[in-house]
C-alpha atoms as a PDB file:
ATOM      1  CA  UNK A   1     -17.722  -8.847 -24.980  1.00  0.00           C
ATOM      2  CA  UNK A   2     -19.687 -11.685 -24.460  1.00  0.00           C
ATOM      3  CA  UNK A   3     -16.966 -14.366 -25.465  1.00  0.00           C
ATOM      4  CA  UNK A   4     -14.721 -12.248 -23.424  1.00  0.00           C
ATOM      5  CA  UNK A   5     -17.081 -12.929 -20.309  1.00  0.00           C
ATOM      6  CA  UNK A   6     -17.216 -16.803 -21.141  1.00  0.00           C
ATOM      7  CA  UNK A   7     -13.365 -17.060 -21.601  1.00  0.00           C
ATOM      8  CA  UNK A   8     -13.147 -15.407 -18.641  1.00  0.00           C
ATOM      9  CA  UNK A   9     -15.294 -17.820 -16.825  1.00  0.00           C
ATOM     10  CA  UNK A  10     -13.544 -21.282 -18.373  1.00  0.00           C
ATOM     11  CA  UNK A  11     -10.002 -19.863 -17.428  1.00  0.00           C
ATOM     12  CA  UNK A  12     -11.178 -19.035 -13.812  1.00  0.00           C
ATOM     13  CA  UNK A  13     -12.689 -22.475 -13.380  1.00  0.00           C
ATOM     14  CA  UNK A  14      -8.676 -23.785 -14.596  1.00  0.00           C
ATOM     15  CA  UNK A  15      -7.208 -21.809 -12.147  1.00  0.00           C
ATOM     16  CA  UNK A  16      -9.506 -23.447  -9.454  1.00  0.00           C
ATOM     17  CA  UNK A  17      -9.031 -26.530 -10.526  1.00  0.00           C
ATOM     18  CA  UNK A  18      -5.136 -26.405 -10.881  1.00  0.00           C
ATOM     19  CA  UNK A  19      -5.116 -24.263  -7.293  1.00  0.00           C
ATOM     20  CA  UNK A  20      -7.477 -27.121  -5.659  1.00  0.00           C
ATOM     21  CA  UNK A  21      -5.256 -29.484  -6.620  1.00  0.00           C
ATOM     22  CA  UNK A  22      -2.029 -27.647  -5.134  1.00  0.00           C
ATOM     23  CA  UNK A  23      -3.441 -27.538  -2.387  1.00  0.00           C
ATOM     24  CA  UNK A  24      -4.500 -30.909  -1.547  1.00  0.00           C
ATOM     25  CA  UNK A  25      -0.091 -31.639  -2.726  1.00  0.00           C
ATOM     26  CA  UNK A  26       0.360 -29.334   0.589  1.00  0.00           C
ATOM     27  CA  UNK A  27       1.886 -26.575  -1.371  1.00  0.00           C
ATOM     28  CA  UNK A  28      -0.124 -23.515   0.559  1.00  0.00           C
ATOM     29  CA  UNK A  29       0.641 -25.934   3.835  1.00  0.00           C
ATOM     30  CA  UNK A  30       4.599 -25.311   3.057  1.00  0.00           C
ATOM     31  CA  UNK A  31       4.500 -22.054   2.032  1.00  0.00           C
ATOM     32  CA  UNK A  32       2.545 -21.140   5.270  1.00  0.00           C
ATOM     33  CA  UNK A  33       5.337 -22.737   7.266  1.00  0.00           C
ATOM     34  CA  UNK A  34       8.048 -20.815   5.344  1.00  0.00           C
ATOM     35  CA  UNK A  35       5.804 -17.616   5.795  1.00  0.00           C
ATOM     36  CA  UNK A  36       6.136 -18.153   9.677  1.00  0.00           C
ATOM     37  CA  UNK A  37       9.871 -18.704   9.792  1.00  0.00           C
ATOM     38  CA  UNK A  38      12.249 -15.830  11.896  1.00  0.00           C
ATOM     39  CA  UNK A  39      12.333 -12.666   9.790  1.00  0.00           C
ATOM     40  CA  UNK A  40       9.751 -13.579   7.045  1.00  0.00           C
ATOM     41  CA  UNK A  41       7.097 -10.823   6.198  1.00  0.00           C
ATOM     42  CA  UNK A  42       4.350 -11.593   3.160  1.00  0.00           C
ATOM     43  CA  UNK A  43       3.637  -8.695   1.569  1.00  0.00           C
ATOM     44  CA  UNK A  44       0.461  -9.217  -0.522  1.00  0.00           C
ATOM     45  CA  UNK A  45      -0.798  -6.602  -3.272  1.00  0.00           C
ATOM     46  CA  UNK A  46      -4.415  -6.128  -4.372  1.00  0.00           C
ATOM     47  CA  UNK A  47      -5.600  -3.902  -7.277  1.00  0.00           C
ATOM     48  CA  UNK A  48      -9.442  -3.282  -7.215  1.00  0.00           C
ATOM     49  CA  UNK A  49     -10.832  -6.999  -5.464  1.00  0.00           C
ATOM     50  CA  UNK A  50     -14.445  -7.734  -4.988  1.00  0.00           C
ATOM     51  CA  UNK A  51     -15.677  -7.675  -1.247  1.00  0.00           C
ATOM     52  CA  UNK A  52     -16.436 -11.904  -1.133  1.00  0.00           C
ATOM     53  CA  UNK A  53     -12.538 -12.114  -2.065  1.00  0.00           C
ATOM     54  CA  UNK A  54     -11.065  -9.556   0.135  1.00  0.00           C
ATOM     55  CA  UNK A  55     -13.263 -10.694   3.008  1.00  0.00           C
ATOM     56  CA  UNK A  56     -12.307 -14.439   2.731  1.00  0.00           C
ATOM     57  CA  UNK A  57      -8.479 -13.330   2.190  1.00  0.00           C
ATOM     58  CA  UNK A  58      -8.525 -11.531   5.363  1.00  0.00           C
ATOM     59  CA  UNK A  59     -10.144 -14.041   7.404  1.00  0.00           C
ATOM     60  CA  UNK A  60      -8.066 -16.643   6.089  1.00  0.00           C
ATOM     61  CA  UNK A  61      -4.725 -14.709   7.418  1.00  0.00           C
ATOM     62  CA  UNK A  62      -6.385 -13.854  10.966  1.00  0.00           C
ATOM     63  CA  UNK A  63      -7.468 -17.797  10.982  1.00  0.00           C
ATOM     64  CA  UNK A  64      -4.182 -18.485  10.504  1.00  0.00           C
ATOM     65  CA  UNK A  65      -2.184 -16.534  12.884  1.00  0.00           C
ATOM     66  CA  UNK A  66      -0.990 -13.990  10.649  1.00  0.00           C
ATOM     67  CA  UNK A  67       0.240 -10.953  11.698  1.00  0.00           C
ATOM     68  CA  UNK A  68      -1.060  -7.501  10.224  1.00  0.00           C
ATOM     69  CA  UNK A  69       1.620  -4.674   9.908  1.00  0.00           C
ATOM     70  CA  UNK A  70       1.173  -1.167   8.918  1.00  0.00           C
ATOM     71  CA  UNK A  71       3.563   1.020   6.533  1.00  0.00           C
ATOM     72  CA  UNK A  72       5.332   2.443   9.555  1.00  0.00           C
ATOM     73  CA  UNK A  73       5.946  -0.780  11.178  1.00  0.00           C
ATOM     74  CA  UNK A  74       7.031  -2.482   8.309  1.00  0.00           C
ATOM     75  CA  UNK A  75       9.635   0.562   8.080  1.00  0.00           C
ATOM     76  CA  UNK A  76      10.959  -0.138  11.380  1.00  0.00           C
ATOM     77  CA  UNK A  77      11.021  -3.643  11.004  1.00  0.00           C
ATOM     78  CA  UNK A  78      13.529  -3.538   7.794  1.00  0.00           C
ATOM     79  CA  UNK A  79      15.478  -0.945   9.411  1.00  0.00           C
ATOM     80  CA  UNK A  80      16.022  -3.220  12.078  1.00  0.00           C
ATOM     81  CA  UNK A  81      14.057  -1.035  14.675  1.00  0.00           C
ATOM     82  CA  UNK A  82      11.855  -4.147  16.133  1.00  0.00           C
ATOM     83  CA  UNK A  83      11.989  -7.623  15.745  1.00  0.00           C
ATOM     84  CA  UNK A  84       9.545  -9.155  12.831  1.00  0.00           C
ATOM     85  CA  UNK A  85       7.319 -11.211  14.588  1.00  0.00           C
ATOM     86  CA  UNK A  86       6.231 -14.374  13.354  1.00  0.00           C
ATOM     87  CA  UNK A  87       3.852 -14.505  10.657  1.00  0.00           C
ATOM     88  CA  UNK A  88       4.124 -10.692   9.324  1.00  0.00           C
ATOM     89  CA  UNK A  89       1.703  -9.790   6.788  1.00  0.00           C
ATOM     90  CA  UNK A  90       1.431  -6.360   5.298  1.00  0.00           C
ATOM     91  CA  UNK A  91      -1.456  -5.356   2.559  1.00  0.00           C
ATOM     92  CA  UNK A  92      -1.232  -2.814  -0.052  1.00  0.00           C
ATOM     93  CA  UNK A  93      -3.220  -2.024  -2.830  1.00  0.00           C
ATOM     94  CA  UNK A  94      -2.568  -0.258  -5.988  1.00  0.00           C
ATOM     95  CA  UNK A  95      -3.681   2.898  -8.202  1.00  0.00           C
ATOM     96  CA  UNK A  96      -6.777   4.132  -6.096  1.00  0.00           C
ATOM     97  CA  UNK A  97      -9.702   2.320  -7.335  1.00  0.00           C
ATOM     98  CA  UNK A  98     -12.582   3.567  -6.273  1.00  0.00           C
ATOM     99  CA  UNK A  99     -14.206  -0.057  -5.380  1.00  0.00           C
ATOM    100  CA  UNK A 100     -11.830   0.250  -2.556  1.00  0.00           C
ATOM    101  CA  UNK A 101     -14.126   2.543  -0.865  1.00  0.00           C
ATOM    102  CA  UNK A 102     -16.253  -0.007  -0.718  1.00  0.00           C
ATOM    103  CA  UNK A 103     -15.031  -3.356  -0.789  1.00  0.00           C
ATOM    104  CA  UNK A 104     -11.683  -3.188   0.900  1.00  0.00           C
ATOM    105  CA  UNK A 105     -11.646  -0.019   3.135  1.00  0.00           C
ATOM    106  CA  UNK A 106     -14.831  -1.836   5.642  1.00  0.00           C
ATOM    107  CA  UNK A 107     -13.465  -5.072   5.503  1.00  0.00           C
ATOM    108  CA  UNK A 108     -10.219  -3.358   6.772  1.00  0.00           C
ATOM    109  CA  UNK A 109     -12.606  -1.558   9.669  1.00  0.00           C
ATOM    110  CA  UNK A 110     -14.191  -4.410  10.565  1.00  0.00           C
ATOM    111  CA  UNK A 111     -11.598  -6.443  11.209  1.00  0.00           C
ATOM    112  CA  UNK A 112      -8.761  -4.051  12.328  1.00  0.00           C
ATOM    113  CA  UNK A 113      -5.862  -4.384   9.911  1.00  0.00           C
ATOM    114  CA  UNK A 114      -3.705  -1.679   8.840  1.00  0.00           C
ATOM    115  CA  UNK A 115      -3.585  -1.284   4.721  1.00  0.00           C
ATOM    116  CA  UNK A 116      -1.288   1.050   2.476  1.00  0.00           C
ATOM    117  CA  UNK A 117      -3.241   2.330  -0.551  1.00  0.00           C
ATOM    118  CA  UNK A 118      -0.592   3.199  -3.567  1.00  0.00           C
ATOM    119  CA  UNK A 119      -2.281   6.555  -5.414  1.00  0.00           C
ATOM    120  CA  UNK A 120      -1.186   7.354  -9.069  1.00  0.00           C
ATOM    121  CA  UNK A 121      -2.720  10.807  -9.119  1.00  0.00           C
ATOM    122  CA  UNK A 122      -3.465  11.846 -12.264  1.00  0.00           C
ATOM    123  CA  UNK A 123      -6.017   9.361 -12.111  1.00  0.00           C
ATOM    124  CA  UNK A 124      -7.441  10.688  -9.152  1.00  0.00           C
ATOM    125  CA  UNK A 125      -7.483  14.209 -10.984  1.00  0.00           C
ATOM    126  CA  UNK A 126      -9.012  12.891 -14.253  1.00  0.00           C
ATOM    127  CA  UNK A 127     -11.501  10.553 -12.757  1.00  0.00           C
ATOM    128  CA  UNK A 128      -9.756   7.204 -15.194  1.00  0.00           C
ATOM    129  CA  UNK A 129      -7.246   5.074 -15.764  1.00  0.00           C
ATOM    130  CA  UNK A 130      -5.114   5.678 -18.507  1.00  0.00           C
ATOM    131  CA  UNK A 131      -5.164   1.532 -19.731  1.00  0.00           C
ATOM    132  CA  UNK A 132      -8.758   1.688 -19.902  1.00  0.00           C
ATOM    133  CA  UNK A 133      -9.113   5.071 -21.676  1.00  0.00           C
ATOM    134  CA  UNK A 134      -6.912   3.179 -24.470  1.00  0.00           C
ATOM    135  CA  UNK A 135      -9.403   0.062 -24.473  1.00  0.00           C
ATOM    136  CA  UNK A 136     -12.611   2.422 -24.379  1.00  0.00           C
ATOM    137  CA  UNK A 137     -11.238   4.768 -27.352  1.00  0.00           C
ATOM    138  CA  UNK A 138      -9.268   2.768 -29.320  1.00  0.00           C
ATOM    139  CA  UNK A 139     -10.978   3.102 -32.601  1.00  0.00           C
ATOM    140  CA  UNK A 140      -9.427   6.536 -32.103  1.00  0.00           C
ATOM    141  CA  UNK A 141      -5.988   5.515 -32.491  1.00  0.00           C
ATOM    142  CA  UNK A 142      -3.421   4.540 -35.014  1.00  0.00           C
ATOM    143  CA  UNK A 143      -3.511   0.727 -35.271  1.00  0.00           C
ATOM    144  CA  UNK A 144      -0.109  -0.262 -34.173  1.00  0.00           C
ATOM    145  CA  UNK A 145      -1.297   1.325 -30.619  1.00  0.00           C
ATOM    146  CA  UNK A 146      -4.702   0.072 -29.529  1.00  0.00           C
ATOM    147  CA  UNK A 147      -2.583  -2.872 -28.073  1.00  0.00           C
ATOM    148  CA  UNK A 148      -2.107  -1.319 -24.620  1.00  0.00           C
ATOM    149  CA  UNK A 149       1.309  -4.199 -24.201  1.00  0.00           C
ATOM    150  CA  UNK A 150       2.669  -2.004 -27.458  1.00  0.00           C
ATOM    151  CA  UNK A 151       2.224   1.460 -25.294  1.00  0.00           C
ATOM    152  CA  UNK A 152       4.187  -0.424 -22.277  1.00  0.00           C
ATOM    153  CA  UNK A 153       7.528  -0.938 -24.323  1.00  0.00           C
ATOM    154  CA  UNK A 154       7.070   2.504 -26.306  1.00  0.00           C
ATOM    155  CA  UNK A 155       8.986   5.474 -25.020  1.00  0.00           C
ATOM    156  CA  UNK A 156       7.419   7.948 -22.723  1.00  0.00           C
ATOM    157  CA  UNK A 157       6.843  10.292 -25.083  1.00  0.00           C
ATOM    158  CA  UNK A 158       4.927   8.482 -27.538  1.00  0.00           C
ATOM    159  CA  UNK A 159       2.928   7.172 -24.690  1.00  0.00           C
ATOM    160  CA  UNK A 160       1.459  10.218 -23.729  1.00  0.00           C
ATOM    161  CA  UNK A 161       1.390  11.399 -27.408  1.00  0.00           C
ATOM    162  CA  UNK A 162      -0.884   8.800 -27.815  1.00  0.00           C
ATOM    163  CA  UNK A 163      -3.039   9.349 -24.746  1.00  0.00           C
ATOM    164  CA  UNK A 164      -3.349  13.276 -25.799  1.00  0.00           C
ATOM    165  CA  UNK A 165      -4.894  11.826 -29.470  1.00  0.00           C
ATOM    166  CA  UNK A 166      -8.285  10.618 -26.512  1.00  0.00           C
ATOM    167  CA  UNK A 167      -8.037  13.390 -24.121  1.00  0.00           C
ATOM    168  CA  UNK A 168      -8.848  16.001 -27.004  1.00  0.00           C
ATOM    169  CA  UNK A 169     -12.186  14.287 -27.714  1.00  0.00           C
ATOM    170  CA  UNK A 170     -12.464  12.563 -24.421  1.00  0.00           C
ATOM    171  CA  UNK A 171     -15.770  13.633 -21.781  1.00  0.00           C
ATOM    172  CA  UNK A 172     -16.060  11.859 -18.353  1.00  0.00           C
ATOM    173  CA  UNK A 173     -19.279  10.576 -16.866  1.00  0.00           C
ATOM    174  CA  UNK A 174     -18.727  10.861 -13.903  1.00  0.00           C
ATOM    175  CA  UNK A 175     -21.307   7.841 -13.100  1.00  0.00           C
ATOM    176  CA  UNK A 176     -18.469   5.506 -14.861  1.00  0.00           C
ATOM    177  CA  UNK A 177     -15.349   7.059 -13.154  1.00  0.00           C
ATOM    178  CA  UNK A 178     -13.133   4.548 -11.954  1.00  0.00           C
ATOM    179  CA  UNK A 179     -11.071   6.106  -9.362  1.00  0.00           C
ATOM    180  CA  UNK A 180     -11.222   7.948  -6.206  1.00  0.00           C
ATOM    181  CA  UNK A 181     -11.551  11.379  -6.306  1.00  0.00           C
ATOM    182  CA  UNK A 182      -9.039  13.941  -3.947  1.00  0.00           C
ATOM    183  CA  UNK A 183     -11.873  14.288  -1.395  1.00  0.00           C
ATOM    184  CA  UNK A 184     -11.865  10.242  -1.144  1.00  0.00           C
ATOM    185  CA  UNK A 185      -7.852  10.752  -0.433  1.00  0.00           C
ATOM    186  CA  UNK A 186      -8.270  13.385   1.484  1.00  0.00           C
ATOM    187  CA  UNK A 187     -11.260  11.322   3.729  1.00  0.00           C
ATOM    188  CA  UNK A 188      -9.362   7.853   3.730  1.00  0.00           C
ATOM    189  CA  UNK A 189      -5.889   9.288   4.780  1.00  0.00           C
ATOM    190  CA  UNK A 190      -7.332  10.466   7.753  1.00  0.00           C
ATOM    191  CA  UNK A 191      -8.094   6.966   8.910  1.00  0.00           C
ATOM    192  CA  UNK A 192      -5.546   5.371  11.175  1.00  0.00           C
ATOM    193  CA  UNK A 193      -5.540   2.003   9.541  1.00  0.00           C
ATOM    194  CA  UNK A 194      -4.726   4.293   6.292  1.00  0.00           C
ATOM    195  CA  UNK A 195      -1.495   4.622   4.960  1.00  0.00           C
ATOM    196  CA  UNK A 196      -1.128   6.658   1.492  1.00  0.00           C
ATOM    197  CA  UNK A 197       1.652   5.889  -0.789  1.00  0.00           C
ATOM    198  CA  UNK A 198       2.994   7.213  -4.328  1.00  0.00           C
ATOM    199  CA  UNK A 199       2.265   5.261  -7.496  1.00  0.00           C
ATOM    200  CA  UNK A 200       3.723   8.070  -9.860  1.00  0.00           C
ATOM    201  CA  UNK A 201       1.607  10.944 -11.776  1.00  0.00           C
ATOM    202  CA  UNK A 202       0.630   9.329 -14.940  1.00  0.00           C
ATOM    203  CA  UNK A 203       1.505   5.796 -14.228  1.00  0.00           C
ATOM    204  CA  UNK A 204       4.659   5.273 -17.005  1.00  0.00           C
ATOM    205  CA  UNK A 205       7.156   2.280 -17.198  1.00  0.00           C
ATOM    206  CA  UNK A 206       9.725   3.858 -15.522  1.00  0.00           C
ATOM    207  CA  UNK A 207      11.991   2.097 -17.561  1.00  0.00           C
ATOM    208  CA  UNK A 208      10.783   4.331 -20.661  1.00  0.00           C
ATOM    209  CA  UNK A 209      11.451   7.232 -19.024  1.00  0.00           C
ATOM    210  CA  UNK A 210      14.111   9.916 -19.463  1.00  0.00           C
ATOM    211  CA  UNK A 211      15.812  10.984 -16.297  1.00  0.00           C
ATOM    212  CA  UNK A 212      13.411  14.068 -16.050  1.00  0.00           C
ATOM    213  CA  UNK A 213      10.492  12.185 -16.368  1.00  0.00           C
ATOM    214  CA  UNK A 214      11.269   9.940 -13.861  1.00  0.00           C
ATOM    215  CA  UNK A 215      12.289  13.347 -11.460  1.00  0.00           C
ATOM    216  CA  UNK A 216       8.902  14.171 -12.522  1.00  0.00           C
ATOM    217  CA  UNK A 217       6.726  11.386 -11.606  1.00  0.00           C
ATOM    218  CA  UNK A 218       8.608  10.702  -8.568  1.00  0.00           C
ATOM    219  CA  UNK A 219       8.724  13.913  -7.054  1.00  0.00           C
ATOM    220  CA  UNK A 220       5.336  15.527  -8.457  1.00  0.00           C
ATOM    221  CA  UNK A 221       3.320  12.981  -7.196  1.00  0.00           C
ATOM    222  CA  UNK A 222       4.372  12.468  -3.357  1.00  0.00           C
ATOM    223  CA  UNK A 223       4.311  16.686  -3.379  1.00  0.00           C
ATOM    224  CA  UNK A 224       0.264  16.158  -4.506  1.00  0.00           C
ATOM    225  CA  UNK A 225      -0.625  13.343  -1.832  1.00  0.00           C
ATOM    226  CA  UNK A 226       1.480  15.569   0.697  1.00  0.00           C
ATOM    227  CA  UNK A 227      -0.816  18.154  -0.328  1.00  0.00           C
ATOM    228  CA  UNK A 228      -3.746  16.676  -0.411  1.00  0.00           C
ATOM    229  CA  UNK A 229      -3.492  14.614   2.987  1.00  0.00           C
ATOM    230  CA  UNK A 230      -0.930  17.233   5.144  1.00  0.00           C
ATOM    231  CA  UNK A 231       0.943  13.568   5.609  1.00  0.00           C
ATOM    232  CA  UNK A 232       4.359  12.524   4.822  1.00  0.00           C
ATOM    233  CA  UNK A 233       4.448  10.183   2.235  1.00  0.00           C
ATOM    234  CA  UNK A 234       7.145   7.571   2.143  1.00  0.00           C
ATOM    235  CA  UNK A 235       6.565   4.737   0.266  1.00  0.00           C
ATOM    236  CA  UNK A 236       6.386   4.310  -3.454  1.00  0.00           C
ATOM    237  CA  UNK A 237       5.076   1.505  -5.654  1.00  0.00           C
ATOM    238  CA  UNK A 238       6.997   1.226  -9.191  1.00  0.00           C
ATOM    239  CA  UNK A 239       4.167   0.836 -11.756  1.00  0.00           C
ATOM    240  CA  UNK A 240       4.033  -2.791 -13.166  1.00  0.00           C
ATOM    241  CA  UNK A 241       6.945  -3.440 -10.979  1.00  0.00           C
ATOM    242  CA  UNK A 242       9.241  -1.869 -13.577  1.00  0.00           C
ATOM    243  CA  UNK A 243      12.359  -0.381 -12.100  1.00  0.00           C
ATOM    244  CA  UNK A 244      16.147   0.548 -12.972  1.00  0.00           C
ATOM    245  CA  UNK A 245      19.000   1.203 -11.088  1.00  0.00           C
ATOM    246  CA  UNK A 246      18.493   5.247 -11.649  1.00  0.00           C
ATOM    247  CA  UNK A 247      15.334   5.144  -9.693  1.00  0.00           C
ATOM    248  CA  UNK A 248      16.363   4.278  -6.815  1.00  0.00           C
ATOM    249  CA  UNK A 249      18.181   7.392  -6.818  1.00  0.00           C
ATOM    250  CA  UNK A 250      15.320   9.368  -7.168  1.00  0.00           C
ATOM    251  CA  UNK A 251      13.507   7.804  -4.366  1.00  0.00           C
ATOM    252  CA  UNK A 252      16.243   8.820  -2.215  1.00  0.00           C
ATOM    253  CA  UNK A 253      16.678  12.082  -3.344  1.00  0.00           C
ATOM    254  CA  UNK A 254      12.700  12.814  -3.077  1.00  0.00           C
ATOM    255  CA  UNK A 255      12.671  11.190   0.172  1.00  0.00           C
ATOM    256  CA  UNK A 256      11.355   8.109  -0.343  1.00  0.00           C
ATOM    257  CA  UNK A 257      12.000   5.260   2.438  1.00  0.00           C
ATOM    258  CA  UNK A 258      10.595   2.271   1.021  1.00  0.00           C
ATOM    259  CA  UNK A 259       9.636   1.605  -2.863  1.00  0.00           C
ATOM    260  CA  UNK A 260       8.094  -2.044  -3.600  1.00  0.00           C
ATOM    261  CA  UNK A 261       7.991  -4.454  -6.371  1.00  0.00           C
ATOM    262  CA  UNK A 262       6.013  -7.184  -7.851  1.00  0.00           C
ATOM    263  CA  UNK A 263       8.750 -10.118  -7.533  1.00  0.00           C
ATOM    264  CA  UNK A 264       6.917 -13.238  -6.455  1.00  0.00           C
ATOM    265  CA  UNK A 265       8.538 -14.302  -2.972  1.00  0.00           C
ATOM    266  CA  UNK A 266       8.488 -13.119   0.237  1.00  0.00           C
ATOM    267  CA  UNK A 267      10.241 -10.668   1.539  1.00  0.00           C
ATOM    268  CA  UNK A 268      12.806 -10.564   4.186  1.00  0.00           C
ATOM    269  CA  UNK A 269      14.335  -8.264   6.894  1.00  0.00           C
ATOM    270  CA  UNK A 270      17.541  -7.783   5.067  1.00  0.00           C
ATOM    271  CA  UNK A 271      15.920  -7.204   2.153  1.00  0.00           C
ATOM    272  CA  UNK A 272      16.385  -3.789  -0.068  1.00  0.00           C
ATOM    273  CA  UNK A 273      14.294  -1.231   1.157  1.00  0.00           C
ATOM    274  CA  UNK A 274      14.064   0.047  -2.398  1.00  0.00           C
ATOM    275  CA  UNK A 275      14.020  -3.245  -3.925  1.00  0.00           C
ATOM    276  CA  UNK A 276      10.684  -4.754  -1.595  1.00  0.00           C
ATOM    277  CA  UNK A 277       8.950  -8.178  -3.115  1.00  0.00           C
ATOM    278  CA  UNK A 278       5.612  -8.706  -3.134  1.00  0.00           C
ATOM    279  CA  UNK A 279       2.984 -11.494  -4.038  1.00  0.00           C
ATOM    280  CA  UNK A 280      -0.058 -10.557  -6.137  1.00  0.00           C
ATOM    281  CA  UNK A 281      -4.208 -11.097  -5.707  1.00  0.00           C
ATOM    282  CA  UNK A 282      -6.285 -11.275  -8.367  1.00  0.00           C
ATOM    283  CA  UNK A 283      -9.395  -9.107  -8.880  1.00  0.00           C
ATOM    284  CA  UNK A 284     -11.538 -12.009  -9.740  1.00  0.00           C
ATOM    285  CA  UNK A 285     -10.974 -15.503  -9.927  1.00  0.00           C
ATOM    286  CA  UNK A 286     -11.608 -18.359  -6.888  1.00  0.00           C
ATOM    287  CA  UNK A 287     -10.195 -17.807  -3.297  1.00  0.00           C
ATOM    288  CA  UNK A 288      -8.046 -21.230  -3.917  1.00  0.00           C
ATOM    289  CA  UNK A 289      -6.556 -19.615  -6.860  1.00  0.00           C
ATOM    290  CA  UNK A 290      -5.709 -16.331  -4.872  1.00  0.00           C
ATOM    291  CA  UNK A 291      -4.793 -17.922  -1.904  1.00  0.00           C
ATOM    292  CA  UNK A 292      -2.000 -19.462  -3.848  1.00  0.00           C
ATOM    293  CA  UNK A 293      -1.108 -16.636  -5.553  1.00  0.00           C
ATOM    294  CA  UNK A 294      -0.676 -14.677  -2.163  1.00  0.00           C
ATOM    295  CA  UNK A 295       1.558 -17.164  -0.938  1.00  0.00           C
ATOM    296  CA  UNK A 296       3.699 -17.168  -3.963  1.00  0.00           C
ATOM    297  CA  UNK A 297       2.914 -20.781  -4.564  1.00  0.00           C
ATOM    298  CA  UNK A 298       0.767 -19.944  -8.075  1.00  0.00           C
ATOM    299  CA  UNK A 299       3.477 -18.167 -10.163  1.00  0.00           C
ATOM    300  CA  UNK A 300       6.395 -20.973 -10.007  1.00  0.00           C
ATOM    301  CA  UNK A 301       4.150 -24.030 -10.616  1.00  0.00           C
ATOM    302  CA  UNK A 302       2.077 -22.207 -13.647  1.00  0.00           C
ATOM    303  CA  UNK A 303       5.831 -21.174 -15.217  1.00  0.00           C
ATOM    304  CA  UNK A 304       7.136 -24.542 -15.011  1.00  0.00           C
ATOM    305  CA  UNK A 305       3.614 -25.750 -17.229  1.00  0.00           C
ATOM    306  CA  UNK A 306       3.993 -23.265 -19.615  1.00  0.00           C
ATOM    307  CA  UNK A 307       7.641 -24.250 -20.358  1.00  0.00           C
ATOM    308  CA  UNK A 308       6.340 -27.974 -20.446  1.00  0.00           C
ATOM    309  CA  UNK A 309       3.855 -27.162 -23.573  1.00  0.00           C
ATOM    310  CA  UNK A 310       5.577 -24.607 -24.977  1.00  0.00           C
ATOM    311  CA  UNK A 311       6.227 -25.551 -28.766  1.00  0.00           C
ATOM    312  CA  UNK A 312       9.342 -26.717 -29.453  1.00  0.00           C
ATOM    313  CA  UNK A 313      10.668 -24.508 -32.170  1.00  0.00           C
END
């Protein structure tokens, strides 16, 4: 754990020193020009950020002219409703963490930006998510699965075969749960600033999934959060961005109006309303380095090093 911590610390000081150095090349000055142009929106995703990171994110964007947008505006604005205006910038945030309570829904009070939280509610039933269930138990499981990027490309079923080998033995404390619970939904959706969206039931690769397990996830979970918050729910966030063609035609067939991706650029008026980009935040890691990331400058540049000194085979 402890060389975990300090490898942790070295690779964040990288990432500040590569995303310093960006920056002083103008690369977050261009990208905040192409961010302002007619009919750009940045669409930025969070997970479960620290307060000193959210904060400083959100200030930087007000600084800087940007313009917050809720869920519903956002709709309109892709269906061509009302013009984008310059500088769009709409905030979402993925899974339900309960460290949002803290550290993102204030910061969003304070300073009087609209935020769409994406819920994956078994989670939210079982007080976990399932990723770190497989790193806390793994001594439990066969060997070939205790790598949590081998359960990603297995089939649904084995997934949750494998999950079902923890929950027999499993007990929650609940002074270590990591997710909201359905009275925090229930509280937060009644916030105006507040938008809640679908993240699936058990949080699968889509991809893995048969045709009723997709019908499942899709449709199950926006009938919870429509029973837990008496709202409509219309957008949906594909877990790890993973998405094929069929799901778009459960998103329309559930009702969906808007399902979002993790595709590093920003998005566009004309874009797919099933098919919408966004840039990623870190949890940790410098505001340089996230600042870069938001702005989709991080991605491209750290791809084009890793293809430099990769081995030649």
């Amino acid at each position: 754990m402890k060389n975990n911590r300090i490898i942790r610390i070295v690779r964040n000081a990288m990432g500040w020193l590569l995303a310093s150095t960006l920056m002083l090349l103008g690369y977050v000055k261009r990208a905040k020009h192409e961010s302002f142009q007619d009919s750009v929106i940045t669409s930025i995703y969070f997970h479960n950020p620290n307060r000193k990171l959210f904060r400083r994110i959100v200030a930087w964007l007000q600084n800087n002219r940007y313009t917050f947008i809720s869920c519903d505006q956002l709709l309109e604005i892709v269906d061509g409703r009302v013009p984008c205006p310059r500088g769009a910038v709409w905030l979402s945030f993925d899974d339900g963490w309960k460290g949002n309570l803290d550290n993102v829904i204030p910061i969003a009070l304070e300073y009087n930006i609209p935020i769409t939280i994406f819920i994956y509610t078994d989670a939210i039933e079982n007080g976990s998510f399932w990723w770190k269930k497989v790193r806390e138990h793994s001594k439990r499981l066969p060997p070939q699965y205790r790598d949590i990027n081998v359960l990603m490309q297995s089939s649904e079923d084995v997934r949750k075969q494998v999950l079902q080998l923890i929950a027999r033995t499993e007990t929650l404390n609940p002074f270590t749960r990591d997710a909201m619970t359905v009275d925090d939904i229930r509280s937060i959706s009644e916030i105006p600033l507040v938008t809640i969206g679908s993240h699936t039931v058990t949080h699968p690769v889509l991809q893995n999934c048969t045709d009723a397990q997709t019908n499942y996830e899709l449709g199950e979970s926006k009938k919870t959060l429509e029973n837990w918050t008496g709202k409509l729910v219309r957008a949906f966030a594909y877990p790890r961005g993973s998405f094929s063609s069929k799901d778009v035609q459960f998103l329309q067939k559930h009702g969906y109006e808007l399902a979002v991706t993790i595709e590093n650029r920003f998005a566009r008026t004309g874009d797919d309303c099933y098919l919408f980009p966004r840039t990623d935040v870190m949890d940790d890691g410098s505001f340089n380095e996230n600042l870069c990331h938001a702005l989709g400058v991080w991605e491209p540049i750290v791809s084009k090093i890793k293809h430099i000194i990769k081995p030649r085979g």
